[in-house]
N, C-alpha and C. Protein backbone atom coordinates (compact mmCIF):
# COMPACT_ATOMS: atom_id res chain seq x y z
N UNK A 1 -21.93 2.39 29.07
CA UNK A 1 -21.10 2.60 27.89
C UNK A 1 -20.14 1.43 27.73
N UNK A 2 -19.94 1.06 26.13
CA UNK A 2 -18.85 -0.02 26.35
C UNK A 2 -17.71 0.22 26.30
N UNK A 3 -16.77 -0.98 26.85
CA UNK A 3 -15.77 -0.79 27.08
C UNK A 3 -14.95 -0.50 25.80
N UNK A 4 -13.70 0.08 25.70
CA UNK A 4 -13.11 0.28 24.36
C UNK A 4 -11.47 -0.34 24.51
N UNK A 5 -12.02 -1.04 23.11
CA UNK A 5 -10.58 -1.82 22.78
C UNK A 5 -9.15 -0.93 21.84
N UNK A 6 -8.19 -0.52 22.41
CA UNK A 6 -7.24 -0.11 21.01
C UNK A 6 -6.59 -1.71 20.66
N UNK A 7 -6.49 -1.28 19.18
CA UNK A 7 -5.99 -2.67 18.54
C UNK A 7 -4.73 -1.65 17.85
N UNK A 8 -3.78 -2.43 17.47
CA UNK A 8 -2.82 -1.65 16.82
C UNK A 8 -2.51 -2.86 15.63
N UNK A 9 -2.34 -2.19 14.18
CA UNK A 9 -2.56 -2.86 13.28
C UNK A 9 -1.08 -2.37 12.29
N UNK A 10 -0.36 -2.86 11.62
CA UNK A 10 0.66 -2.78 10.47
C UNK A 10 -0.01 -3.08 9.42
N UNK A 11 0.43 -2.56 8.43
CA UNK A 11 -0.22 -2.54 7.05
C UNK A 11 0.46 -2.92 6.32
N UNK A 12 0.62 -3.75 5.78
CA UNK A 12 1.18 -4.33 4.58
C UNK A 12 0.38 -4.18 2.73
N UNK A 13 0.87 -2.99 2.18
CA UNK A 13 -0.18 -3.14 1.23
C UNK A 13 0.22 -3.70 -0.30
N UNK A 14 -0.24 -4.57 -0.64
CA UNK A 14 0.16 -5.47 -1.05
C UNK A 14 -0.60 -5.54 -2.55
N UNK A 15 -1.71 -4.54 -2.43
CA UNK A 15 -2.47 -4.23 -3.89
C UNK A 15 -0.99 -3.12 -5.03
N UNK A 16 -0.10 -2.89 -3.82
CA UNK A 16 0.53 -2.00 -4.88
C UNK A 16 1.91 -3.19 -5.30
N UNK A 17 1.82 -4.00 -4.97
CA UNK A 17 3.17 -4.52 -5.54
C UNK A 17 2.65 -5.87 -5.63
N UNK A 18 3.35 -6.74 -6.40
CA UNK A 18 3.22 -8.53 -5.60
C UNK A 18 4.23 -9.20 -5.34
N UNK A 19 5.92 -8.42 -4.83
CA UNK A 19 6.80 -8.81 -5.04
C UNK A 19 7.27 -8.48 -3.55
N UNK A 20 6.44 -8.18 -2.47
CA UNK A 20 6.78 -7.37 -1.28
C UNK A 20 5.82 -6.63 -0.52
N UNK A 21 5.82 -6.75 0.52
CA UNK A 21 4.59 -5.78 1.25
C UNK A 21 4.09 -4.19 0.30
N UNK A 22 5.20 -3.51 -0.05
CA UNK A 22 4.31 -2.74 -0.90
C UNK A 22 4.39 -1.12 0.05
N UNK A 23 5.09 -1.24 1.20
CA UNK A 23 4.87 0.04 2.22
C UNK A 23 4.44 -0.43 3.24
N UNK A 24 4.80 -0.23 4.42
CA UNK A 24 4.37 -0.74 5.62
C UNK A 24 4.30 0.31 6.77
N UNK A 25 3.26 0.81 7.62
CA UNK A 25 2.75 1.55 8.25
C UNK A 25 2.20 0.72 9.56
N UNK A 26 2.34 1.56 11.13
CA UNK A 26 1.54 0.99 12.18
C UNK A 26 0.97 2.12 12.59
N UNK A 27 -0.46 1.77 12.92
CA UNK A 27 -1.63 2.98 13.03
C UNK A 27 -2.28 1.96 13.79
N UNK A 28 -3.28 2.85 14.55
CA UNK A 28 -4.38 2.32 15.50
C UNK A 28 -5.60 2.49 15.67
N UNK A 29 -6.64 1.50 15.91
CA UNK A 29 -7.90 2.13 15.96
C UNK A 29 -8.63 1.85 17.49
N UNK A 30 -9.53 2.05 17.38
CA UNK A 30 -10.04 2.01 18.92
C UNK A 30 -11.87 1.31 18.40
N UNK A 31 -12.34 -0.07 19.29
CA UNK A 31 -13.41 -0.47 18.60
C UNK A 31 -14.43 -0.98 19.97
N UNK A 32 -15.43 -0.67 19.90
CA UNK A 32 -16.60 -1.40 21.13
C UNK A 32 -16.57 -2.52 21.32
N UNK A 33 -17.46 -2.86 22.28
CA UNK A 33 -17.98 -4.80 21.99
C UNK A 33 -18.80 -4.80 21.21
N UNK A 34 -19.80 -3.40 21.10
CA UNK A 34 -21.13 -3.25 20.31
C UNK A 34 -21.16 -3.11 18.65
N UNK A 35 -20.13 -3.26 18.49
CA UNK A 35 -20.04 -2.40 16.74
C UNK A 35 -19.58 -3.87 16.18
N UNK A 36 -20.41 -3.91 14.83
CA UNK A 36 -20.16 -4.96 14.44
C UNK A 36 -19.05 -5.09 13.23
N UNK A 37 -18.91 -6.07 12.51
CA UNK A 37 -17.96 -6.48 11.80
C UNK A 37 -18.14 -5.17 10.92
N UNK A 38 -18.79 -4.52 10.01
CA UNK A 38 -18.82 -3.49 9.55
C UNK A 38 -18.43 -2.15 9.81
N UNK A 39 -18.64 -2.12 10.70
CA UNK A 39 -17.93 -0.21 11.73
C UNK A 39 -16.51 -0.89 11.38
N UNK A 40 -16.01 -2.03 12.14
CA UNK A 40 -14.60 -1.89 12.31
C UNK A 40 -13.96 -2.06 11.04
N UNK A 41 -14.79 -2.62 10.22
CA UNK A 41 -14.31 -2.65 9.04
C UNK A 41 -13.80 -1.75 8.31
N UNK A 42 -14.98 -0.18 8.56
CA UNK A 42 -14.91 0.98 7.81
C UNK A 42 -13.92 1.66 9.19
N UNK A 43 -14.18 1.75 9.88
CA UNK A 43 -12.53 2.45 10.81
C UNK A 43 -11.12 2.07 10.02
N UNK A 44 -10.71 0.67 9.78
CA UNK A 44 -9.91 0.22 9.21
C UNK A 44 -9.71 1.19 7.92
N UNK A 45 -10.70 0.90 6.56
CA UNK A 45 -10.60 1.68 5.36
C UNK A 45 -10.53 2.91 6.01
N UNK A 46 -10.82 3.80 6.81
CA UNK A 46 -10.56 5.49 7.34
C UNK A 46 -9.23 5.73 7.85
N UNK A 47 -8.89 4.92 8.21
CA UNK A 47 -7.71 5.00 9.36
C UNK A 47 -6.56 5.26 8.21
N UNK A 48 -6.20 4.06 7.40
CA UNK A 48 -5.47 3.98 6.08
C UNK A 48 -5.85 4.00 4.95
N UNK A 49 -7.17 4.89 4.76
CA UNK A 49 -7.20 5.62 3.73
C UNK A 49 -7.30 4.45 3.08
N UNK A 50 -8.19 3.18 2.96
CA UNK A 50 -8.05 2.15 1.74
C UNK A 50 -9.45 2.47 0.67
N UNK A 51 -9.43 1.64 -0.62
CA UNK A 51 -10.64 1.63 -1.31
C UNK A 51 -11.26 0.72 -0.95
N UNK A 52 -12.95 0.94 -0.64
CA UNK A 52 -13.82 -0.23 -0.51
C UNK A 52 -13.96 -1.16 -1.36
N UNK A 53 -13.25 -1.28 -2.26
CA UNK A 53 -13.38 -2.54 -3.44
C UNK A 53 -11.67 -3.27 -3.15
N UNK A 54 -10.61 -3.36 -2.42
CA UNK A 54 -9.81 -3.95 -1.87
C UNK A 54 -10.29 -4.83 -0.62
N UNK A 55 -9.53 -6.02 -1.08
CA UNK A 55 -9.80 -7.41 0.21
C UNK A 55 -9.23 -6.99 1.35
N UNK A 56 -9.46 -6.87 2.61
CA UNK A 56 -8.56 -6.86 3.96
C UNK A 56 -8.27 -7.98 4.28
N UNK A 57 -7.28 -8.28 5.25
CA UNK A 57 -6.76 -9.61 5.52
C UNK A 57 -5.98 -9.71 6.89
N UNK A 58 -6.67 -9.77 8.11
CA UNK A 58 -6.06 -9.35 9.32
C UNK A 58 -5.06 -10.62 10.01
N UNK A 59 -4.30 -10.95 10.03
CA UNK A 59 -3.39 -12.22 10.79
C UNK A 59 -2.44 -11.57 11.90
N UNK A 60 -2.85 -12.52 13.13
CA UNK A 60 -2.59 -12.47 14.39
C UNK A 60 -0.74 -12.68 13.98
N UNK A 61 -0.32 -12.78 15.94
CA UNK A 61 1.44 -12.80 15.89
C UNK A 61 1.53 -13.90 15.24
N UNK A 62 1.01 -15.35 15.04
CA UNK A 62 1.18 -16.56 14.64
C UNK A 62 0.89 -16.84 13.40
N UNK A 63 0.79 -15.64 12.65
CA UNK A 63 0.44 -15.40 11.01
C UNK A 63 -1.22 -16.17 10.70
N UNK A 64 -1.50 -16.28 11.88
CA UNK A 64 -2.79 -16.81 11.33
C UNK A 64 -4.15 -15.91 10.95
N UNK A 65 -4.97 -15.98 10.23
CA UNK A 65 -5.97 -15.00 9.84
C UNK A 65 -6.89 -15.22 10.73
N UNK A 66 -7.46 -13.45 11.03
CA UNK A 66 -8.12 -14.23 11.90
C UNK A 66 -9.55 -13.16 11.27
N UNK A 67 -11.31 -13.15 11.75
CA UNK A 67 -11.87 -12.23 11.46
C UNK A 67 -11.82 -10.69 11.78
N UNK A 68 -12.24 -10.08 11.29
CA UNK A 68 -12.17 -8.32 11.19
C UNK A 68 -13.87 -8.30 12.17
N UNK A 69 -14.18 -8.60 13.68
CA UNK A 69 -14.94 -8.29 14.19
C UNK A 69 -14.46 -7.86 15.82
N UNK A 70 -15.87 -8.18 16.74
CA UNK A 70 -15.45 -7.44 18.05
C UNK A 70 -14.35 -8.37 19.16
N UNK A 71 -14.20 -9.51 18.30
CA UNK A 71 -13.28 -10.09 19.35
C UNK A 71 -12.06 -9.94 19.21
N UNK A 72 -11.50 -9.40 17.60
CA UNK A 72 -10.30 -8.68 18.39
C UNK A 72 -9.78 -8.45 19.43
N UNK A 73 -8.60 -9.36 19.85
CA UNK A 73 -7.91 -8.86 21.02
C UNK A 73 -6.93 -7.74 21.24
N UNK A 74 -6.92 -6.95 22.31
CA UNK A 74 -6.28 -5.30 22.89
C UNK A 74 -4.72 -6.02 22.39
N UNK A 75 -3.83 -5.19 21.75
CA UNK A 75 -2.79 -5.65 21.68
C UNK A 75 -2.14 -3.94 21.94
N UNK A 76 -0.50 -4.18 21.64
CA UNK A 76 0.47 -3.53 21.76
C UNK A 76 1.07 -3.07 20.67
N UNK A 77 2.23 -1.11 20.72
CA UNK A 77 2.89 -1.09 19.35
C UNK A 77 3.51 -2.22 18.64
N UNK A 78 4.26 -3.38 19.81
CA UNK A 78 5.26 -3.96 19.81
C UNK A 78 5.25 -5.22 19.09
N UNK A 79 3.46 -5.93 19.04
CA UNK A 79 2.80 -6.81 18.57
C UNK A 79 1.61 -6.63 18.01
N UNK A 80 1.52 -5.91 17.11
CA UNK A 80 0.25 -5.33 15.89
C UNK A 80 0.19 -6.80 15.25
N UNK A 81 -1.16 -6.73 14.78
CA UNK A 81 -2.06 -7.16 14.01
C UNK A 81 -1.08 -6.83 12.93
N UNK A 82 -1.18 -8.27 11.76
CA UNK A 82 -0.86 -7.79 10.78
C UNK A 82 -1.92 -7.43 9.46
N UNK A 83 -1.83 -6.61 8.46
CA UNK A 83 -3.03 -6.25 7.51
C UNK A 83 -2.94 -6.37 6.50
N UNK A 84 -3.21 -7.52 5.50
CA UNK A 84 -2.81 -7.39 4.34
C UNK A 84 -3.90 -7.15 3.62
N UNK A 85 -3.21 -6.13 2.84
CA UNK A 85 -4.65 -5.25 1.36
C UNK A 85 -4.30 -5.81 0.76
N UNK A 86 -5.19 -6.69 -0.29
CA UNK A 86 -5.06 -6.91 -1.69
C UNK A 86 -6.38 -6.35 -3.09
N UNK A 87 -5.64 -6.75 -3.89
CA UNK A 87 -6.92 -6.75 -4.97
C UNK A 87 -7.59 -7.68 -4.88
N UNK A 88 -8.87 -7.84 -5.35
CA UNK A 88 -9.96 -8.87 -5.72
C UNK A 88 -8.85 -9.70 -6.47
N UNK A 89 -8.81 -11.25 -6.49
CA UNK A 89 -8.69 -12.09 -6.61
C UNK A 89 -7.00 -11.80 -7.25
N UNK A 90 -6.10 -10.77 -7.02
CA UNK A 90 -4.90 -11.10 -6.82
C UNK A 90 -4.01 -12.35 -6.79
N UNK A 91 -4.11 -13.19 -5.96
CA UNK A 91 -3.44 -13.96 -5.45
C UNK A 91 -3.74 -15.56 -6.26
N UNK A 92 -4.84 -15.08 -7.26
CA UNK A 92 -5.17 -16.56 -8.19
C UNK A 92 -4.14 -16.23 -9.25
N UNK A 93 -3.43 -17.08 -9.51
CA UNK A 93 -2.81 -17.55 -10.84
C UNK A 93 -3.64 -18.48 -11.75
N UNK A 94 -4.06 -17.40 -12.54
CA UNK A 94 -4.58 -18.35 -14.04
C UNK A 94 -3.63 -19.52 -14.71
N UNK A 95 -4.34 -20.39 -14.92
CA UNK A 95 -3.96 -20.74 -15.88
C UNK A 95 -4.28 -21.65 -17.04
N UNK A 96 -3.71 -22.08 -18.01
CA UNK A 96 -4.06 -22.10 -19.53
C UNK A 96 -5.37 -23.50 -19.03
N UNK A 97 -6.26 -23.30 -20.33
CA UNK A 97 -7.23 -24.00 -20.01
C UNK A 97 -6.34 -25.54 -20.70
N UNK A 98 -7.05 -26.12 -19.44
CA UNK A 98 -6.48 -27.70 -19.50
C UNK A 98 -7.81 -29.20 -20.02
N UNK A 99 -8.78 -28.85 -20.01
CA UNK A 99 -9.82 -29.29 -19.99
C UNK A 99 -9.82 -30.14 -21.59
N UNK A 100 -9.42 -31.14 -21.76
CA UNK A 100 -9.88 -31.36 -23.35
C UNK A 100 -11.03 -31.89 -23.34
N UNK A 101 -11.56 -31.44 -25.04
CA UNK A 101 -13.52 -31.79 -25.32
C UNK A 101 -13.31 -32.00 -26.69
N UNK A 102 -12.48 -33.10 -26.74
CA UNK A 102 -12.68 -34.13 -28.05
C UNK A 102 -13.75 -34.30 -28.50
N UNK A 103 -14.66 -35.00 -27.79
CA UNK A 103 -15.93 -35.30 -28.09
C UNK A 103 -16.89 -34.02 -28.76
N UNK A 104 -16.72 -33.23 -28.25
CA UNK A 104 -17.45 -32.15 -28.28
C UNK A 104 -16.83 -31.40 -29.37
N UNK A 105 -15.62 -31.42 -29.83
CA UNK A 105 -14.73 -30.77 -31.01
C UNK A 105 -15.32 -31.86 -32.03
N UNK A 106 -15.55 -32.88 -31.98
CA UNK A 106 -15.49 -33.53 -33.04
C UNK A 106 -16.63 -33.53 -33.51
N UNK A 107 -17.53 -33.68 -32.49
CA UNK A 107 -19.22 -33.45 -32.75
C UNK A 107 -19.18 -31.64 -33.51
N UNK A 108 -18.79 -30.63 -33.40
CA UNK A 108 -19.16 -29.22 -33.93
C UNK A 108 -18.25 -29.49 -34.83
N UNK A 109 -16.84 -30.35 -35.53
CA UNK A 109 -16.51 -30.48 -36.50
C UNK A 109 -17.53 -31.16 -37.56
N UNK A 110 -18.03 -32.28 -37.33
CA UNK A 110 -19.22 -33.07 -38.11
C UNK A 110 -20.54 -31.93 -38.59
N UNK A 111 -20.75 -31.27 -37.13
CA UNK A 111 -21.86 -30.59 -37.91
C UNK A 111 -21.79 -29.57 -38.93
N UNK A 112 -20.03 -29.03 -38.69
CA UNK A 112 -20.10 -27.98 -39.28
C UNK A 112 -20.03 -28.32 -40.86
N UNK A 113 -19.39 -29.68 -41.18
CA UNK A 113 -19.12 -30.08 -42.16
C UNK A 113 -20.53 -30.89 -42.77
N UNK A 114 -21.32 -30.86 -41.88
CA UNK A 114 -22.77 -31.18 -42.39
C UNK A 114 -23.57 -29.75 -43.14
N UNK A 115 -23.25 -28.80 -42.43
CA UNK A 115 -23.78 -27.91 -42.77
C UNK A 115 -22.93 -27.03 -43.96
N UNK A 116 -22.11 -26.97 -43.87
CA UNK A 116 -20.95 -27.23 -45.36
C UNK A 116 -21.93 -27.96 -46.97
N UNK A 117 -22.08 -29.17 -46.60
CA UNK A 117 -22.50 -30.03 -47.56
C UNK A 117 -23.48 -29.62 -48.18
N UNK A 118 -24.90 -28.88 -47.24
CA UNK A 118 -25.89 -28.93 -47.42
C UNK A 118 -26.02 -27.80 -48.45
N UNK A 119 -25.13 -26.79 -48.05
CA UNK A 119 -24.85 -25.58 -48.52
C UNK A 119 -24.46 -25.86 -49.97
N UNK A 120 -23.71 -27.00 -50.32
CA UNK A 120 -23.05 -26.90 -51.60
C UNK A 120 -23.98 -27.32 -52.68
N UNK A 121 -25.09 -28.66 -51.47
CA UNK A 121 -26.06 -29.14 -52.70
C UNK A 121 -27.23 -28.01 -52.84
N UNK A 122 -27.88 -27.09 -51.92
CA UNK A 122 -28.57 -25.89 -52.24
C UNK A 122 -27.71 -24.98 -53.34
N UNK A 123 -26.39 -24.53 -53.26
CA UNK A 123 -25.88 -23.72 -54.02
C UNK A 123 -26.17 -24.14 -55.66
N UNK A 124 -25.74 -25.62 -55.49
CA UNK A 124 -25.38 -26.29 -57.02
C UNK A 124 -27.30 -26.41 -57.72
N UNK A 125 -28.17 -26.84 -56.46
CA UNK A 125 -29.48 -26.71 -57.38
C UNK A 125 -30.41 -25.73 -57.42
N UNK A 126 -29.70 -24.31 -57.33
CA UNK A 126 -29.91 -22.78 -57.06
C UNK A 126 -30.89 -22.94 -58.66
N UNK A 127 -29.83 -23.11 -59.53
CA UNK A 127 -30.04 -22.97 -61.00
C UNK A 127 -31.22 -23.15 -61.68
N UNK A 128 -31.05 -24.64 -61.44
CA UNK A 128 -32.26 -25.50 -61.52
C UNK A 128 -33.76 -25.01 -61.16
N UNK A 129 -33.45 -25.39 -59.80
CA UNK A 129 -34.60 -24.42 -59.08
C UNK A 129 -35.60 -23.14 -59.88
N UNK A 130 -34.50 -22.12 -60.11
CA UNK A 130 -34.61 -20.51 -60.70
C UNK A 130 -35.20 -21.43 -62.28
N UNK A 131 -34.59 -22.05 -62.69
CA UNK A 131 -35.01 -22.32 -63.98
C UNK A 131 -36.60 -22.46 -64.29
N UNK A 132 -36.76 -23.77 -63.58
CA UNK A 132 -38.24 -24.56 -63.42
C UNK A 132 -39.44 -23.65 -63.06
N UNK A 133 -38.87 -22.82 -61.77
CA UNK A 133 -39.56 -21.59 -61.90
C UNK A 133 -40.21 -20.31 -62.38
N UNK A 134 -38.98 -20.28 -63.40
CA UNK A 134 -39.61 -19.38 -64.30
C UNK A 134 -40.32 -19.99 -65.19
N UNK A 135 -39.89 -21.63 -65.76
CA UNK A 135 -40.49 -22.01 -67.13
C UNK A 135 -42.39 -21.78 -66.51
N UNK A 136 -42.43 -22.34 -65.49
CA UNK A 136 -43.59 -22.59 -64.38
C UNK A 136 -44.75 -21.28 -65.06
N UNK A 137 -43.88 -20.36 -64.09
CA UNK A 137 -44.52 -18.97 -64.40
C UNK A 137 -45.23 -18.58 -66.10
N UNK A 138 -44.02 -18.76 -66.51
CA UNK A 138 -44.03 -18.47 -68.01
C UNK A 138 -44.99 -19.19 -68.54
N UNK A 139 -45.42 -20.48 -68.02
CA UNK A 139 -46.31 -20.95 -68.58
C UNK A 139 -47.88 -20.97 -68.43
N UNK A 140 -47.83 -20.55 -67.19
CA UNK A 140 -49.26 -19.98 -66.86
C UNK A 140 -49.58 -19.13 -67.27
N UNK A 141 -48.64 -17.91 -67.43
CA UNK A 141 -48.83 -16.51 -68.22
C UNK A 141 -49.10 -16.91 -69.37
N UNK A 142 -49.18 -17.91 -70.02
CA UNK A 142 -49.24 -17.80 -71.51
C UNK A 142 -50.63 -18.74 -71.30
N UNK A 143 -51.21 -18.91 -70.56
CA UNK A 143 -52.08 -20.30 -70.26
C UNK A 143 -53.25 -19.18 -70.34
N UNK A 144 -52.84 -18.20 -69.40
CA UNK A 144 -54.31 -17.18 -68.93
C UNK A 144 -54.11 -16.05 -69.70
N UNK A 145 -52.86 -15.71 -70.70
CA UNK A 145 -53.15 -14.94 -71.85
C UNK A 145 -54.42 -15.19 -72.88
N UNK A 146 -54.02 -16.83 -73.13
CA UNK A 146 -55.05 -17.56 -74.06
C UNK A 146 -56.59 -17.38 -73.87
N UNK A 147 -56.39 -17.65 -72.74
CA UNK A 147 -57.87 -17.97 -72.26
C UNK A 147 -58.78 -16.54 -72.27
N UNK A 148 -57.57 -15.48 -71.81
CA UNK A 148 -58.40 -14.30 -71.65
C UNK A 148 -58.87 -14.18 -73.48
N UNK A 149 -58.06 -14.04 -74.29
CA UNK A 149 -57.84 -13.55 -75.48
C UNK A 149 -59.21 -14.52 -76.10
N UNK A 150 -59.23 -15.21 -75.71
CA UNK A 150 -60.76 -16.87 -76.60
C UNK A 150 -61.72 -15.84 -75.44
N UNK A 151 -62.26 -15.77 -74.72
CA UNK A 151 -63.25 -15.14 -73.45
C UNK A 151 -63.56 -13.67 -73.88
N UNK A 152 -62.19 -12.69 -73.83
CA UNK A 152 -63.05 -11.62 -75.20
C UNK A 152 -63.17 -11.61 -76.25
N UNK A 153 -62.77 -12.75 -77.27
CA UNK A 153 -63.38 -12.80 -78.38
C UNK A 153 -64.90 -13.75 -78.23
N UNK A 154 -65.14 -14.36 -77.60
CA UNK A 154 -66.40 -14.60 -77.32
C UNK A 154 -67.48 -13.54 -76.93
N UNK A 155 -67.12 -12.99 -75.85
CA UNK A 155 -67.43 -12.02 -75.76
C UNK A 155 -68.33 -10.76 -76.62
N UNK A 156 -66.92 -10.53 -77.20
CA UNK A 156 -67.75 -9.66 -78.27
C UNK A 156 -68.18 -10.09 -79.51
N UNK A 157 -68.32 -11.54 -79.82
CA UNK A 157 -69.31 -12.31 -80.54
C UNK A 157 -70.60 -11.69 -80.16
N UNK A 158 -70.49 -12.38 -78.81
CA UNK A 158 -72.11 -12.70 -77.77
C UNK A 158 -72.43 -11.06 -77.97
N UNK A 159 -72.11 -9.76 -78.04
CA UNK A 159 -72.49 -8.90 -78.19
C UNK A 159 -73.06 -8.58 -79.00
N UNK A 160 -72.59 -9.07 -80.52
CA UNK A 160 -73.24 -8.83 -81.72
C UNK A 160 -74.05 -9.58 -82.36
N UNK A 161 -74.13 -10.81 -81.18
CA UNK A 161 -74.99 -11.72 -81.80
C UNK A 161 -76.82 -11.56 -82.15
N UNK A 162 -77.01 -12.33 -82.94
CA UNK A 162 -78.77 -12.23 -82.83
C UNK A 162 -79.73 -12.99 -82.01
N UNK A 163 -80.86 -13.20 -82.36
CA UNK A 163 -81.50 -14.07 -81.28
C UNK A 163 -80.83 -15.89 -82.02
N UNK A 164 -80.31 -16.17 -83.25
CA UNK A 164 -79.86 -17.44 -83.70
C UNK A 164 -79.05 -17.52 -82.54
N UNK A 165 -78.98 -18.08 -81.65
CA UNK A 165 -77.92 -18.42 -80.34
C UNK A 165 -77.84 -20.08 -80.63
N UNK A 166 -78.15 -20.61 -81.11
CA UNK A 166 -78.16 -22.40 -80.79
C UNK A 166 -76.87 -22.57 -81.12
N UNK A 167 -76.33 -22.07 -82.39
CA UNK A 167 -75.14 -22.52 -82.61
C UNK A 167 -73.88 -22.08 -81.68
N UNK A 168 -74.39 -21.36 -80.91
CA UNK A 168 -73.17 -20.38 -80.12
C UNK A 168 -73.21 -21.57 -78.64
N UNK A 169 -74.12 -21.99 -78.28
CA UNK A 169 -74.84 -22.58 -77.44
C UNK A 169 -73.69 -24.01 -77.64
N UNK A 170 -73.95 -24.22 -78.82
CA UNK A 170 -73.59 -25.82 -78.97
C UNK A 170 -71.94 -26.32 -79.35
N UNK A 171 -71.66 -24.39 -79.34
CA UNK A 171 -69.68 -24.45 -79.83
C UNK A 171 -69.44 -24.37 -78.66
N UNK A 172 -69.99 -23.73 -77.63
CA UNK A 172 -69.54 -23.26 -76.29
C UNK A 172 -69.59 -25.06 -75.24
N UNK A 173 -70.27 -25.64 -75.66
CA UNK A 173 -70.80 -26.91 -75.27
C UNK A 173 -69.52 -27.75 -75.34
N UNK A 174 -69.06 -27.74 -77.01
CA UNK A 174 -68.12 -28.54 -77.36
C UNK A 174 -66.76 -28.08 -76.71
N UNK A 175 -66.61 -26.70 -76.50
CA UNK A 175 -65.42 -26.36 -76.18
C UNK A 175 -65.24 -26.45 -74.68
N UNK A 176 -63.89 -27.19 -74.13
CA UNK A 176 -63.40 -27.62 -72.48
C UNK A 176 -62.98 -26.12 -71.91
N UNK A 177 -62.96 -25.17 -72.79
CA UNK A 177 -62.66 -24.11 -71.73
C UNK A 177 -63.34 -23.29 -71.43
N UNK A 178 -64.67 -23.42 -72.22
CA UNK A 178 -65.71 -22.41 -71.11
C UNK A 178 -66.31 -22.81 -70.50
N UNK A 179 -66.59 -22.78 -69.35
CA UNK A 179 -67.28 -22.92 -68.40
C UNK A 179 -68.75 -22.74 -68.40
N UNK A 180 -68.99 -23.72 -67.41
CA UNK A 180 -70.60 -23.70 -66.98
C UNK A 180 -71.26 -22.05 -66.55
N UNK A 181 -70.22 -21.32 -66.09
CA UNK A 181 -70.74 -19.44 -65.82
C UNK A 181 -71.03 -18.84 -67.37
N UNK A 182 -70.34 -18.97 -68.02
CA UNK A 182 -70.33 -18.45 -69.27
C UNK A 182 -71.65 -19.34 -70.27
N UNK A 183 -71.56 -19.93 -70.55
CA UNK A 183 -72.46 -21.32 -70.48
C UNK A 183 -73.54 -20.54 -70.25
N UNK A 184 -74.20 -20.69 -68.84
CA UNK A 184 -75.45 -20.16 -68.47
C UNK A 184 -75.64 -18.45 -68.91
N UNK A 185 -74.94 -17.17 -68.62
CA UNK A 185 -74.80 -16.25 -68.89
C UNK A 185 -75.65 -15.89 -70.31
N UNK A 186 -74.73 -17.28 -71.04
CA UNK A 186 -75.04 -16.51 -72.43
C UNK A 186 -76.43 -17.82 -73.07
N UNK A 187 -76.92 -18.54 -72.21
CA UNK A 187 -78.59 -18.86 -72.01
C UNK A 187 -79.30 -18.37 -71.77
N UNK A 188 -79.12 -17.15 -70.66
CA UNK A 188 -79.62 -16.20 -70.27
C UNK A 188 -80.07 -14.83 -71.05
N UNK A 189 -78.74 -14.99 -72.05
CA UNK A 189 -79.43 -14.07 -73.70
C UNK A 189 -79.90 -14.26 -74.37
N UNK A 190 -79.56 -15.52 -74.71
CA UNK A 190 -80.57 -16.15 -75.65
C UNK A 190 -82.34 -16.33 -75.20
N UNK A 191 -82.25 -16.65 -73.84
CA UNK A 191 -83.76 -16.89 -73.62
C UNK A 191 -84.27 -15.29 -74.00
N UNK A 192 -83.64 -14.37 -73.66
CA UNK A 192 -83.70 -12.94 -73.67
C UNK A 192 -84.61 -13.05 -75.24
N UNK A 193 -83.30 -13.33 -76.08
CA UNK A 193 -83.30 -12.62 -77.55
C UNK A 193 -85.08 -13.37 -78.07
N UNK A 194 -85.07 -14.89 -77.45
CA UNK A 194 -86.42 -15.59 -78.14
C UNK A 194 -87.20 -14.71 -77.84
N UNK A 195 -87.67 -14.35 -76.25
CA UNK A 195 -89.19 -13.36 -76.35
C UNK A 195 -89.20 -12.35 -76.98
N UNK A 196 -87.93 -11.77 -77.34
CA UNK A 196 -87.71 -10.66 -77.82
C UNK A 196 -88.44 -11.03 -79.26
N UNK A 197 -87.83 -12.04 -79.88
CA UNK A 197 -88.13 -12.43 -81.17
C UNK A 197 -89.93 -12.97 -81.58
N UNK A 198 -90.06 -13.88 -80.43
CA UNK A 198 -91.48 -14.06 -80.81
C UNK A 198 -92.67 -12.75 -80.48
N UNK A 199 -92.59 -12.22 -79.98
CA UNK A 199 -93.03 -10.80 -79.45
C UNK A 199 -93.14 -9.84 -80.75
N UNK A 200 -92.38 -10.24 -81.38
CA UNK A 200 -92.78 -9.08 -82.86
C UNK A 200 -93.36 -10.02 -83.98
């Protein structure tokens, strides 16, 4: 079995104030050679009741810190260990950011004012834009109104027509907007209408 050390420890708790130990208490624990930095750790938080999210901070008679493991040396009421609790990072004093980034201010000033600019010449040729667009539109719509409107009136020419097709043949020829489909289609009636015609 191993041998057992009492350590005697004062508490200084120091998470409750920052102007003064905060309450000060001497309590004792008792620790193996075998138990590692962890057991004594959690004896410590049991003993005085601390939270596991507080820093411990153990310093010998010579105020020096020393680790929370098995070499702790056996001490006396008379000369405890001292213990200081704190909060997580307590003891840092912030302060104001000192860092200047000229370069870097001046560069996100430029861009922002690039992107400013760009904005004003999109805004200003919004108009424009919307304009051309519609004339655009508007004009195709009136392009393939036409075309439809000449295509069924052809159309229902070619319906009522007779087997005389040459002349239909030779307007359709002259004219740039019908096409070679239409074109052939209505060759295709006409060859129709001839046998039809020589046949009687």
């Amino acid at each position: 079995m191993s041998d057992k050390k009492t350590i005697w420890i004062k508490i200084h708790r120091l998470y409750l104030t920052e102007n003064g130990p905060g309450g000060s208490e001497i309590n004792k624990i008792e620790i193996n050679e075998d138990e590692s930095s962890n057991d004594i750790r959690n004896k410590i938080i049991s003993t005085f009741v601390l939270d596991n999210s507080l820093i411990l901070k153990v310093r010998n008679e010579r105020n020096s810190m020393v680790p929370i493991n098995k070499r702790l040396q056996a001490n006396s009421h008379q000369s405890p260990y001292i213990l200081e609790v704190v909060k997580r990072h307590q003891s840092v004093n912030p302060l104001s950011r000192s860092v200047k980034l000229d370069s870097y201010n001046e560069t996100m000033k430029l861009k922002l004012i690039d992107i400013i600019t760009r904005m004003e010449k999109l805004e200003s040729a919004c108009p424009t834009l919307k304009s051309k667009r519609e004339d655009k539109i508007h004009t195709e719509l009136k392009d393939i109104d036409r075309k439809l409107n000449f295509l069924n009136k052809r159309l229902s020419e070619a319906d009522d027509a007779s087997c005389s097709g040459k002349q239909y043949i030779d307007q359709y020829s002259r004219n740039t907007i019908i096409k070679e489909t239409f074109v052939s289609n209505l060759t295709k009636t006409l060859f129709t209408c001839n046998g039809l015609g020589s046949s009687t």
